[in-house]
Structures are given as C-alpha cells and as structure tokens.
N, C-alpha and C. Protein backbone atom coordinates (compact mmCIF):
# COMPACT_ATOMS: atom_id res chain seq x y z
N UNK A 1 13.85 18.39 -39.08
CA UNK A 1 14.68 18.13 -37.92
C UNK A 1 14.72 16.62 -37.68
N UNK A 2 16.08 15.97 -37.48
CA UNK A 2 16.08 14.69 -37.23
C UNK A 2 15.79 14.40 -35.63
N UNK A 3 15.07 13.31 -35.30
CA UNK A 3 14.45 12.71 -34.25
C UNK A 3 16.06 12.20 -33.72
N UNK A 4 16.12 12.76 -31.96
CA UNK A 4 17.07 12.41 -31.17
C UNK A 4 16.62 10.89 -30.93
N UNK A 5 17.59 10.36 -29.97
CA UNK A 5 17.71 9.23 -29.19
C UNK A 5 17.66 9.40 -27.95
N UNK A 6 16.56 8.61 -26.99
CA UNK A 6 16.35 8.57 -25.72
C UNK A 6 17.23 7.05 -25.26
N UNK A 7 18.07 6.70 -24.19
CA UNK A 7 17.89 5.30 -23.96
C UNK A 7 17.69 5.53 -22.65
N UNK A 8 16.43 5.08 -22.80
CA UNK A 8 15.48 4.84 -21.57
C UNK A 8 14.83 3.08 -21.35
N UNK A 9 15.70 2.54 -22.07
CA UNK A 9 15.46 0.93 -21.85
C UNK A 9 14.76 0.51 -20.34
N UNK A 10 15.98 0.82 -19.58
CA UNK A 10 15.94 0.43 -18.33
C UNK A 10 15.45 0.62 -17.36
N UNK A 11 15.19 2.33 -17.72
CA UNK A 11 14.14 2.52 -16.67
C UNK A 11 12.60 2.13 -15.82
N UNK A 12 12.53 2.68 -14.97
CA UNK A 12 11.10 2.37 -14.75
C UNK A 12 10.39 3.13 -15.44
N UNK A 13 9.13 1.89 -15.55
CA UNK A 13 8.23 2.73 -16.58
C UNK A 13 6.45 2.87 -15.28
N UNK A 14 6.63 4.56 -14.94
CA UNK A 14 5.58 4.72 -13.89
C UNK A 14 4.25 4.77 -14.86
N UNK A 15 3.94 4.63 -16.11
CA UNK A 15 2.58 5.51 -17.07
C UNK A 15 2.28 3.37 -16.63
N UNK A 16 2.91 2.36 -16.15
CA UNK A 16 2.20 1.10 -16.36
C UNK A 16 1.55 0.99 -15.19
N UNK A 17 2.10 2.18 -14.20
CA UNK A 17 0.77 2.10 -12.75
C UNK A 17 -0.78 2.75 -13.10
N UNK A 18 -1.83 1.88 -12.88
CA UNK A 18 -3.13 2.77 -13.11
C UNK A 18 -3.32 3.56 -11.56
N UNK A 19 -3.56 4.69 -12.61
CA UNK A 19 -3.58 5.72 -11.66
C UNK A 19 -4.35 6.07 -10.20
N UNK A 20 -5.85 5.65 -10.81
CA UNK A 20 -6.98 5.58 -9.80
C UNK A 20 -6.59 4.82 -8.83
N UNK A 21 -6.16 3.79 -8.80
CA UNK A 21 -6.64 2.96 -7.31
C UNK A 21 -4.98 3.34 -6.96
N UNK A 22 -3.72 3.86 -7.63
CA UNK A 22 -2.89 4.15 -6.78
C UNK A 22 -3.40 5.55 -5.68
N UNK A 23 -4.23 6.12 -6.45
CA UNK A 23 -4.58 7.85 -5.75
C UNK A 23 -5.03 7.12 -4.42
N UNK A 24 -6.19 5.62 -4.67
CA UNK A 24 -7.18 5.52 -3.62
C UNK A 24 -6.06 4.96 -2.40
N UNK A 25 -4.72 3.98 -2.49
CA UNK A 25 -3.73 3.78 -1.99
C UNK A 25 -3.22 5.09 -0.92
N UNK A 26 -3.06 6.02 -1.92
CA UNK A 26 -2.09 7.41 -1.30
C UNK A 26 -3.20 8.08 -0.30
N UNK A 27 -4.28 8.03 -0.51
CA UNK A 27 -5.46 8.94 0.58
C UNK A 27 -5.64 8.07 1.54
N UNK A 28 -5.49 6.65 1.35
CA UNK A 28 -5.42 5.93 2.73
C UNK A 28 -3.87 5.51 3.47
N UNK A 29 -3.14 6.12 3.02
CA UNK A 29 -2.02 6.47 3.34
C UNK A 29 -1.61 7.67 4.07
N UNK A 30 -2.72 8.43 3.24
CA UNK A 30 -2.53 10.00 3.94
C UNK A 30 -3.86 10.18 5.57
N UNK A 31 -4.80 8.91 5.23
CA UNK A 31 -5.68 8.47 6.07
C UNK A 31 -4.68 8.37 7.32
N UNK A 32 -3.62 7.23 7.22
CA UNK A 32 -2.90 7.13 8.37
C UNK A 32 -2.02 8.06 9.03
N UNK A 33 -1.82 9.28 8.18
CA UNK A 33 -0.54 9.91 8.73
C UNK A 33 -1.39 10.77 9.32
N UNK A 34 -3.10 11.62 9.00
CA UNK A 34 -3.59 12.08 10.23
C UNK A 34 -3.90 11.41 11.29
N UNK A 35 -3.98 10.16 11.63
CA UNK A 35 -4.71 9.34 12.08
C UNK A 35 -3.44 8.96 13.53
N UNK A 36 -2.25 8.74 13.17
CA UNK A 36 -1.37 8.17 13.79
C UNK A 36 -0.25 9.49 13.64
N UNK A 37 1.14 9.08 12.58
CA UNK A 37 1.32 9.78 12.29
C UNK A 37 2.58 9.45 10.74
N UNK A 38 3.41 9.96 10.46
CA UNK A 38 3.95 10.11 9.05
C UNK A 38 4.87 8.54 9.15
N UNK A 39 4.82 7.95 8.64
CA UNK A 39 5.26 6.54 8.95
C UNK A 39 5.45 5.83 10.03
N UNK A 40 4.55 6.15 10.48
CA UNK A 40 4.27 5.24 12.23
C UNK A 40 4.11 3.84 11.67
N UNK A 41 4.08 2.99 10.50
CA UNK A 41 3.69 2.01 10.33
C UNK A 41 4.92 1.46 10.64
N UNK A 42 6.04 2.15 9.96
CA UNK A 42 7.96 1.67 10.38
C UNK A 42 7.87 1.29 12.08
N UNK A 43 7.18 1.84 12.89
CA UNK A 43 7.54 1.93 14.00
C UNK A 43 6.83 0.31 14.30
N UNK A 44 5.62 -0.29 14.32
CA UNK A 44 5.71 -1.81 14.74
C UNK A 44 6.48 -2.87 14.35
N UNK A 45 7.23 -2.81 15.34
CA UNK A 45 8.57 -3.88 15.32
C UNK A 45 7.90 -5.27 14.80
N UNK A 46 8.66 -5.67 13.97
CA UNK A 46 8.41 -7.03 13.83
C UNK A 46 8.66 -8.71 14.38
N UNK A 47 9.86 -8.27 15.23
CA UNK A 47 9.87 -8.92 16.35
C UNK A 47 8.62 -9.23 17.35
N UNK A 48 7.88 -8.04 17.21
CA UNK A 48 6.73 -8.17 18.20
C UNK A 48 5.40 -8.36 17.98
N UNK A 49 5.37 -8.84 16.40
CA UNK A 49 4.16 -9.04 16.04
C UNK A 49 3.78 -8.09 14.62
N UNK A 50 4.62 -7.14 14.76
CA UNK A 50 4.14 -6.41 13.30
C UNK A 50 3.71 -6.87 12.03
N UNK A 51 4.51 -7.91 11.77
CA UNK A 51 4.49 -8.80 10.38
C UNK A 51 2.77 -9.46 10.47
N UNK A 52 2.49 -9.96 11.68
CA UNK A 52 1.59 -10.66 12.06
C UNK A 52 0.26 -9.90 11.80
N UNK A 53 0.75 -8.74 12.68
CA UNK A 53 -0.78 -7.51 12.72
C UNK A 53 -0.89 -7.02 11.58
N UNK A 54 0.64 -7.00 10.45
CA UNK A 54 -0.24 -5.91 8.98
C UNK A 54 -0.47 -7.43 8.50
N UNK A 55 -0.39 -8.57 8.39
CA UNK A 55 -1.05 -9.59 7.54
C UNK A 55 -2.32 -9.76 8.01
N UNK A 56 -2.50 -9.67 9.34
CA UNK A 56 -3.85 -9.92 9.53
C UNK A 56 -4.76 -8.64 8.95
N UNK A 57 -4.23 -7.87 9.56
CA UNK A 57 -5.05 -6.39 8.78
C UNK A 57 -5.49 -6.94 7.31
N UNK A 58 -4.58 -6.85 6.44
CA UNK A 58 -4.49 -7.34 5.13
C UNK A 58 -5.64 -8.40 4.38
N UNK A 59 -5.44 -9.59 5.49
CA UNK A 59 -6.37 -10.62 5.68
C UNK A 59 -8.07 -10.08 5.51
N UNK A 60 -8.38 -8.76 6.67
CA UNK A 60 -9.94 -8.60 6.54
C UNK A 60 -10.35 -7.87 6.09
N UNK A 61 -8.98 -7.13 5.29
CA UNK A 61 -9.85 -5.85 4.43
C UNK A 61 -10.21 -6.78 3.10
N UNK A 62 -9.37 -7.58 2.75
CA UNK A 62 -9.10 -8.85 1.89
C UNK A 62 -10.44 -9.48 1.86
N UNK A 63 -11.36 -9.95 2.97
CA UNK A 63 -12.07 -10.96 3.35
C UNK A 63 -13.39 -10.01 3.26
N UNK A 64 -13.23 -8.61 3.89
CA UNK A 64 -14.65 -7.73 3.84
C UNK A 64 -14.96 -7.61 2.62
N UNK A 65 -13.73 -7.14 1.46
CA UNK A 65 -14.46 -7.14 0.07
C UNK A 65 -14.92 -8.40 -0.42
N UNK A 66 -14.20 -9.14 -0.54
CA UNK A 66 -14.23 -10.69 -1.33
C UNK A 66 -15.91 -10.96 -0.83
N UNK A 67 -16.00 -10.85 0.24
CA UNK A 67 -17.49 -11.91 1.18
C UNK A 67 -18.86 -10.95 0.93
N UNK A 68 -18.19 -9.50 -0.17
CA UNK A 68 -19.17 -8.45 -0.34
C UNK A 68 -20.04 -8.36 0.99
N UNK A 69 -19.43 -8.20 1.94
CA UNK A 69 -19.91 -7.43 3.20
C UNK A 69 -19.91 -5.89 3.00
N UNK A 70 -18.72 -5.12 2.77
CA UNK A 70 -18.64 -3.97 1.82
C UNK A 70 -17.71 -3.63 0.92
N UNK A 71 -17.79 -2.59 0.48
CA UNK A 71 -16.82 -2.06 -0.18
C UNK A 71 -15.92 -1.25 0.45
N UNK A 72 -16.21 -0.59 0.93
CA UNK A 72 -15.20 0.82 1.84
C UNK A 72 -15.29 0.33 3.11
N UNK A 73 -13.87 0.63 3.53
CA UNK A 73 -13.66 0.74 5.19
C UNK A 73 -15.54 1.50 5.80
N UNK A 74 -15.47 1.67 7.28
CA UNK A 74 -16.67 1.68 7.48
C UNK A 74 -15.65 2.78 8.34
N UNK A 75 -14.61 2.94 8.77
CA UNK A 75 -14.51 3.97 9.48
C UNK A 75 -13.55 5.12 8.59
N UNK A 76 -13.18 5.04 7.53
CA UNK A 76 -12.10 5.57 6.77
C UNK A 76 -13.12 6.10 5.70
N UNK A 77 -14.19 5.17 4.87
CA UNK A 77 -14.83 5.03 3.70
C UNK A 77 -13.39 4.86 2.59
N UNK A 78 -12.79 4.69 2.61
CA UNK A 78 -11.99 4.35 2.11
C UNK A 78 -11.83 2.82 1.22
N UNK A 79 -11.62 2.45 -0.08
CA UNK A 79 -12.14 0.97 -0.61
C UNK A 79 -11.07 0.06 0.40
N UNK A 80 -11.52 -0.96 0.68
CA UNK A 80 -10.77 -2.00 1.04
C UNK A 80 -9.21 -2.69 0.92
N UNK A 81 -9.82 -2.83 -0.22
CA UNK A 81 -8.16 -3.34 -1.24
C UNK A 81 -7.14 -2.30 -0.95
N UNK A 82 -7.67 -1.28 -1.40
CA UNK A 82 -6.68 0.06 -0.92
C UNK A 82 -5.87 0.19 0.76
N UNK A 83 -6.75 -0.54 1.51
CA UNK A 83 -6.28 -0.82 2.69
C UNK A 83 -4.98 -1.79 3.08
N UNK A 84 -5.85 -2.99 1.69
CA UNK A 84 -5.15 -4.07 2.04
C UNK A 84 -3.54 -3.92 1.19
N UNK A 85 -3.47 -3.28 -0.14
CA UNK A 85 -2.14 -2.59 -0.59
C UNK A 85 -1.64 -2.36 0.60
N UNK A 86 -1.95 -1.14 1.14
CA UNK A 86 -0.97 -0.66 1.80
C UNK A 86 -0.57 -1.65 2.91
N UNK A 87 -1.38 -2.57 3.54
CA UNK A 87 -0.37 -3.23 4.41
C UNK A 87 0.08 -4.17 3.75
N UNK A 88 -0.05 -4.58 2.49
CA UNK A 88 0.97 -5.86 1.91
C UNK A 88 2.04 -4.50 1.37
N UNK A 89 1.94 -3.48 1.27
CA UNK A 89 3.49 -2.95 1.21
C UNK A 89 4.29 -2.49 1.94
N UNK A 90 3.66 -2.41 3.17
CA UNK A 90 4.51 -2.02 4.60
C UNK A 90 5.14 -3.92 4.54
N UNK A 91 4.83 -5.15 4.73
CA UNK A 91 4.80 -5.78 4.53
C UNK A 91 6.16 -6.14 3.85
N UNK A 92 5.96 -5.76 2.62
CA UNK A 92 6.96 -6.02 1.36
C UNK A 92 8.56 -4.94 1.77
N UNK A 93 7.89 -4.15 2.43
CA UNK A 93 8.96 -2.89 2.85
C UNK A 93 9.86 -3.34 3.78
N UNK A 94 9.14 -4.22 4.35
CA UNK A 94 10.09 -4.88 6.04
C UNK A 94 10.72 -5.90 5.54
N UNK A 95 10.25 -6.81 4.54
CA UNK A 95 10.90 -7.93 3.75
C UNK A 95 12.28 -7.84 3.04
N UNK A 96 11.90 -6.07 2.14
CA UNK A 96 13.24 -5.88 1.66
C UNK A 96 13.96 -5.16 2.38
N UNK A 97 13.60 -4.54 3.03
CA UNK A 97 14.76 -3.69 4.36
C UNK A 97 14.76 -4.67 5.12
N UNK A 98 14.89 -5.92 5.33
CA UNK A 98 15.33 -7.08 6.11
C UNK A 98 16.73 -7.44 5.75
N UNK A 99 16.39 -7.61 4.01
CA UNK A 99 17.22 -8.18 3.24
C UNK A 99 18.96 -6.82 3.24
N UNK A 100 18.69 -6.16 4.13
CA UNK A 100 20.21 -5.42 3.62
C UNK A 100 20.91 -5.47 4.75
C-alpha cells in the first residue's frame, strides 16, 4: 500500500507542549475555578488594577521559587511557576484581546 499525504505544515504542533507542568498549570487552574469561580480571572478589569495585581501575583510566586523559600504554594500545594503561568497568561490573554 502506498503511503498517503498529510499537509499538516501549518498547523499547530501540541506533542511540543511538555505535558507535566502543563497538567500542573490546568489543576491550578481548576484550583481557581473551585476557589472563585470558571473564569473569574476575565472579570478584574484592567482599568482598575488587574494588569497590576496578576503581575504582581506573578512577581511572588516568581520570587518564592527563585529565593527557594518553597516550592508549592503553601495554601494550594500547588508548584509555584504553575501559579506564575497562569497569571502571565491571563496577562497575555488581556494583551491580545486588547489588541482586537
């Protein structure tokens, strides 16, 4: 049997995300939606500081790992970085939904 043709050039290619620390991303994601609720993060306006509060957030989950104070949130147990993703992509989310 002759081998078809895919053209899949262009697409995204998801197998170049590592998997693990996206899972650890999505459980502190899913951390927030019991916590608050299903994209309550959309809801701090950035007019009013939002941009400000997820960079700072960002900033000490950033600063708790780096200064090896810990590894995991202390109230989530959740790793840090994983924290700090998600608010540099709420972040990145308001940047490009700015842009339209």
């Amino acid at each position: 049997m002759e081998l078809g043709v895919k053209y899949d050039q262009e697409k995204l290619r998801w197998d170049l995300l590592p998997m693990g620390p996206i899972k650890e991303v999505i459980k502190v994601l899913m951390y927030g939606v019991n916590k608050y609720a299903v994209n309550n993060w959309q809801k701090v306006a950035l007019d009013k500081g939002g941009d400000t509060r997820y960079y700072n957030a960002a900033m000490r989950h950033i600063d708790a790992w780096f200064s090896e104070e810990e590894k995991n949130d202390t109230e989530s147990r959740y790793h840090h970085l994983a924290h700090a993703i998600c608010c540099l992509l709420y972040l990145l989310w308001f940047d490009m939904e700015g842009d339209k």
